[in-house]
N, C-alpha and C. Protein backbone atom coordinates (compact mmCIF):
# COMPACT_ATOMS: atom_id res chain seq x y z
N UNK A 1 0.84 -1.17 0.00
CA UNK A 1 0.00 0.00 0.00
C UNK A 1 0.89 1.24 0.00
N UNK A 2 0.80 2.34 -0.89
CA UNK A 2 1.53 3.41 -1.07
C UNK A 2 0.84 4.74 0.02
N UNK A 3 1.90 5.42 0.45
CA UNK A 3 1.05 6.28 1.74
C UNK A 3 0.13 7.35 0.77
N UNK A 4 -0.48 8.08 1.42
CA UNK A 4 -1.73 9.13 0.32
C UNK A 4 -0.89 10.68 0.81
N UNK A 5 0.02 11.05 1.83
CA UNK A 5 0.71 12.25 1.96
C UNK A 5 1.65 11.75 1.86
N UNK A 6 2.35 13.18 2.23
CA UNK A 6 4.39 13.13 2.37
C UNK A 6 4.40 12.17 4.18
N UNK A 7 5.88 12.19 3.87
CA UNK A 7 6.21 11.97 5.33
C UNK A 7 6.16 13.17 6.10
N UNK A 8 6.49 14.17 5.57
CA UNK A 8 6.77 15.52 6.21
C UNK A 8 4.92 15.96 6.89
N UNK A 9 4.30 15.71 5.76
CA UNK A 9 2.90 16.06 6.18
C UNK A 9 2.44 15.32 7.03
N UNK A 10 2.92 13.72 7.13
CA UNK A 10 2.08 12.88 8.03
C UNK A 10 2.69 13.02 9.62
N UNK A 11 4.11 13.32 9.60
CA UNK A 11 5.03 13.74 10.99
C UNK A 11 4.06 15.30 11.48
N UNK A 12 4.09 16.20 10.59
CA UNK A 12 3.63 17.36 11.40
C UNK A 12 2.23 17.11 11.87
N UNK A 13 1.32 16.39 10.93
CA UNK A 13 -0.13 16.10 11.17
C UNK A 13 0.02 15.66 12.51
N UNK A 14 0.87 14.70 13.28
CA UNK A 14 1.05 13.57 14.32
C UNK A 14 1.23 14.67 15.35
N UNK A 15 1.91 15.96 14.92
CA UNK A 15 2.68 16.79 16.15
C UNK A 15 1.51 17.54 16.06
N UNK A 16 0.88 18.20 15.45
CA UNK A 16 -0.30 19.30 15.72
C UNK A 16 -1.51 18.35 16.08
N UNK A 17 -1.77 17.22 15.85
CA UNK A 17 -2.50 16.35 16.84
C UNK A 17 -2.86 16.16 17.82
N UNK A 18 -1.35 15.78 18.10
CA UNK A 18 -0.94 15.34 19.79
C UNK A 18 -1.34 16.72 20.55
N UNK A 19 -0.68 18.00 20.06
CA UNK A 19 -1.15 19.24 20.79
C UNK A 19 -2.37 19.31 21.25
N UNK A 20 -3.10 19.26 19.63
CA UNK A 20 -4.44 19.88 20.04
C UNK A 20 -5.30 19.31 20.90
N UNK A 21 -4.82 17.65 20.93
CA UNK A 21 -5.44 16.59 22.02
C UNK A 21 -5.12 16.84 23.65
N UNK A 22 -4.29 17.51 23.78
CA UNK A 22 -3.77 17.83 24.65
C UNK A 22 -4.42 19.41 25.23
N UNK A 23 -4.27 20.10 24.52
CA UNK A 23 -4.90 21.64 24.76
C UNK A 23 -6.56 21.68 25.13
N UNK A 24 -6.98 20.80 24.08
CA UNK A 24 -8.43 20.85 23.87
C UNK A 24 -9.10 20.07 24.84
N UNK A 25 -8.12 19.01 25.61
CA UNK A 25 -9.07 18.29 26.52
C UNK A 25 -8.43 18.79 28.31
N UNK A 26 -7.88 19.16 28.17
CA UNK A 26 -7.69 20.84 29.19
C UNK A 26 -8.95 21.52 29.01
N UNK A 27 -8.62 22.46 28.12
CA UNK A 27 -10.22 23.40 27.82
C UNK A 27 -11.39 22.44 28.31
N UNK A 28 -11.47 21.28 27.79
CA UNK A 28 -12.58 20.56 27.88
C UNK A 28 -13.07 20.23 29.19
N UNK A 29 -11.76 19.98 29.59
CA UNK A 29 -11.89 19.63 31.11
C UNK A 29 -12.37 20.91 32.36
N UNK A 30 -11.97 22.07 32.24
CA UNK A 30 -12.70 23.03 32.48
C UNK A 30 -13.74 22.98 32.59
N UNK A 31 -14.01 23.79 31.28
CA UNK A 31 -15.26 23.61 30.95
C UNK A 31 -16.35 22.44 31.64
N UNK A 32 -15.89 21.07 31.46
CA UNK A 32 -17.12 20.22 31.94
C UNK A 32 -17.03 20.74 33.03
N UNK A 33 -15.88 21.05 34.18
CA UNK A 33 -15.94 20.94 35.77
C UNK A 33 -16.34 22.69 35.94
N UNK A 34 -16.56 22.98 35.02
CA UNK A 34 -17.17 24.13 35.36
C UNK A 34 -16.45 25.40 35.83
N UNK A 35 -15.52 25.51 35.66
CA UNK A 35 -14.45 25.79 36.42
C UNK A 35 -14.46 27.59 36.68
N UNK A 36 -14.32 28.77 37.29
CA UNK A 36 -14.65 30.09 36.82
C UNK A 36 -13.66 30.84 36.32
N UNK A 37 -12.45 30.29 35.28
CA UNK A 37 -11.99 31.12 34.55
C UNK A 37 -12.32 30.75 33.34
N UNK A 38 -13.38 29.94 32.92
CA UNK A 38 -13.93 29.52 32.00
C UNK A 38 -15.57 30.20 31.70
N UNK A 39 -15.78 29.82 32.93
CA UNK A 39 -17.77 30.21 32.91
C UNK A 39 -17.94 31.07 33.91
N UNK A 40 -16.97 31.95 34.74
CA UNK A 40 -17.24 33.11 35.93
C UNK A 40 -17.70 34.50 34.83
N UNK A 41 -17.47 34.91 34.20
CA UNK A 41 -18.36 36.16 33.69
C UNK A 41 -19.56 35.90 32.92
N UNK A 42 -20.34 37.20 33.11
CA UNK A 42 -21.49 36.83 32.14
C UNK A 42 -21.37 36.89 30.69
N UNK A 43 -20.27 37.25 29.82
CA UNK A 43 -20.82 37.27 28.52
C UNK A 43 -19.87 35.05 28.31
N UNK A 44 -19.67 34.25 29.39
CA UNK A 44 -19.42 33.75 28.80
C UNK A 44 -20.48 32.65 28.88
N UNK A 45 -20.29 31.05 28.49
CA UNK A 45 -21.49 30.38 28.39
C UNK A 45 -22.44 29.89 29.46
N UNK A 46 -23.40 30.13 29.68
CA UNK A 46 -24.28 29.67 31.03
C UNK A 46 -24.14 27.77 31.13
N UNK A 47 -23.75 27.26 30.05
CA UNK A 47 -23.63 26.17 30.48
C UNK A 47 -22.47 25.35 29.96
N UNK A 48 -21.26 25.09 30.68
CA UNK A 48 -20.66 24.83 30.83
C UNK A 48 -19.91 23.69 29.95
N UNK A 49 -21.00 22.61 30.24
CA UNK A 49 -21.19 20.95 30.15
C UNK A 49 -21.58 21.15 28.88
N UNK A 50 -22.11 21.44 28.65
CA UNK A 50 -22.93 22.00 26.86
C UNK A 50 -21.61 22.15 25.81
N UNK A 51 -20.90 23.06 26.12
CA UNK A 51 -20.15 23.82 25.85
C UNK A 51 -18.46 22.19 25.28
N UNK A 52 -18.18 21.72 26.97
CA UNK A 52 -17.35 20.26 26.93
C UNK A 52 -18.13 19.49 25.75
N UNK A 53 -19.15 19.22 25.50
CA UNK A 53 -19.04 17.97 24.34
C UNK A 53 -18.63 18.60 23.55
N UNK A 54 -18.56 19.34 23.08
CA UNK A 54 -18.26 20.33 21.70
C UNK A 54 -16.77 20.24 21.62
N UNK A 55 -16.10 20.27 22.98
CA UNK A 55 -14.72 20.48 22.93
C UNK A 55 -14.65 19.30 22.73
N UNK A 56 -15.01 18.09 23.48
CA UNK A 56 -14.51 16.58 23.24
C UNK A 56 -14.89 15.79 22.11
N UNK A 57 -15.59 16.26 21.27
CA UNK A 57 -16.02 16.13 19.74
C UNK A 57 -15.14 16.29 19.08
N UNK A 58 -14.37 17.50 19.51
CA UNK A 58 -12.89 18.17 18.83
C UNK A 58 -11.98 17.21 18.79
N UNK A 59 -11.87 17.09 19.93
CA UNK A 59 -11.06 15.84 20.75
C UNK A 59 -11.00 14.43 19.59
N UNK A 60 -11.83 13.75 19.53
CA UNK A 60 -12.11 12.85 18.62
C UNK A 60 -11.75 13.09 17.18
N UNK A 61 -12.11 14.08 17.09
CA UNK A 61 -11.62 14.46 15.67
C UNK A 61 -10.38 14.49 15.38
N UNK A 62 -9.29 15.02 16.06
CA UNK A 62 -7.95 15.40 16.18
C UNK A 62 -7.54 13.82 16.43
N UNK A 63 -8.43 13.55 16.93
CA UNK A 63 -7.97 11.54 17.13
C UNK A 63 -7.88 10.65 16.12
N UNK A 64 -8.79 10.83 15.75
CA UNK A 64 -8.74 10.81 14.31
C UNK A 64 -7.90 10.70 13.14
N UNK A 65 -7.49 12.29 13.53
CA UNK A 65 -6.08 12.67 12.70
C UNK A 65 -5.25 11.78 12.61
N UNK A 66 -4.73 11.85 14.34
CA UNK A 66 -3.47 11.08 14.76
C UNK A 66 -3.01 9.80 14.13
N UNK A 67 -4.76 8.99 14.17
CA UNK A 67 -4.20 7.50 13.73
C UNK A 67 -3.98 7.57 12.04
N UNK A 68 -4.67 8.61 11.26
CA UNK A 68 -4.75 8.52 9.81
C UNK A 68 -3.18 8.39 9.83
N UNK A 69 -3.01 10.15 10.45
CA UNK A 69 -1.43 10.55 10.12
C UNK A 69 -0.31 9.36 10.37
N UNK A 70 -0.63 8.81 11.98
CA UNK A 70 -0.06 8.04 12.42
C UNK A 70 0.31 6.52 11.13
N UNK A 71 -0.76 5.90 10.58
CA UNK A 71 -0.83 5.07 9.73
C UNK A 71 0.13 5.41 8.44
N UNK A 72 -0.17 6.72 7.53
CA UNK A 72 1.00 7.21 7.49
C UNK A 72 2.19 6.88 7.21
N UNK A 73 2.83 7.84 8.31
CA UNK A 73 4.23 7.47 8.79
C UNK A 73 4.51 6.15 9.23
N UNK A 74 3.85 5.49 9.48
CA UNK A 74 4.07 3.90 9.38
C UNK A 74 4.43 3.47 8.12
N UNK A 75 3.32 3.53 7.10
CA UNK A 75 3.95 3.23 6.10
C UNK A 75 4.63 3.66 5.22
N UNK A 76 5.52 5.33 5.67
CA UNK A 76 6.18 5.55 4.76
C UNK A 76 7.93 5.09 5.65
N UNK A 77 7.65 4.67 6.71
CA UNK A 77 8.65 4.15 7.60
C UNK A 77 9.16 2.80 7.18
N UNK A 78 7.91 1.80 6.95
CA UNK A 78 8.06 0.62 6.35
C UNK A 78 8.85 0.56 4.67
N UNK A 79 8.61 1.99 3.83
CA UNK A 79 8.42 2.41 2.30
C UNK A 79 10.26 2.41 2.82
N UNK A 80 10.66 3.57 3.48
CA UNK A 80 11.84 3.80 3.60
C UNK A 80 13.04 2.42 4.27
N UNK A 81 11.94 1.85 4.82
CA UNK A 81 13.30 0.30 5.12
C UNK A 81 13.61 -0.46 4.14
N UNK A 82 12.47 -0.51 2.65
CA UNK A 82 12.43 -1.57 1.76
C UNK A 82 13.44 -0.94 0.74
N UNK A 83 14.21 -0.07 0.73
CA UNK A 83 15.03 0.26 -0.32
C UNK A 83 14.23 1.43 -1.01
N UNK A 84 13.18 1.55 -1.22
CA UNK A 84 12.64 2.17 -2.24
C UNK A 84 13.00 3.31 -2.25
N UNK A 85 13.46 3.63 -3.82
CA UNK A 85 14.13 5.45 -3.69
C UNK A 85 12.64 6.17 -4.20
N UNK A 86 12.21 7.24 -3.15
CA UNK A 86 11.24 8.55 -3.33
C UNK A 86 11.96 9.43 -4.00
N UNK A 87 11.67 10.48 -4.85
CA UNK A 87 11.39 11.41 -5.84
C UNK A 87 11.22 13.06 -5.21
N UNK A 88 11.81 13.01 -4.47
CA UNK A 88 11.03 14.21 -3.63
C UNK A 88 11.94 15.59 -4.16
């Protein structure tokens, strides 16, 4: 099976992933626990928990990413042990 990106694209995809999985389920985590530098003023959301699935939806998505990207760099890891000369 030939990979569908670069390696370069599938490595950075893996690193802005991992971040956003990381950032977003922080935020998320807030948010569900309600926390008041998240939901203490009024222009921000009255509900909190509402607010967390949305972030952990994100979450999934970026998960997503990871394993596409992840799959990937697998096989352009496997591409690069077999000899094969890329064109790049």
């Amino acid at each position: 099976m030939k990979p569908v990106v670069s390696a370069f694209n599938a490595w950075s995809c893996i690193v802005v992933s991992v971040a956003a999985i990381i950032i977003l389920s922080i935020i998320g985590g807030l948010f569900k626990a309600e926390h008041h530098t998240m939901v203490g003023s009024t222009e921000d959301p009255p509900n909190g928990k509402a607010v967390a699935g949305s972030v952990f939806a994100a979450v999934v998505v970026y998960a997503v990413f990871l394993v596409f990207c992840g799959l990937q760099a697998l096989l352009h890891v496997r591409q690069s042990k077999k000899g094969a000369i890329s064109l790049n």
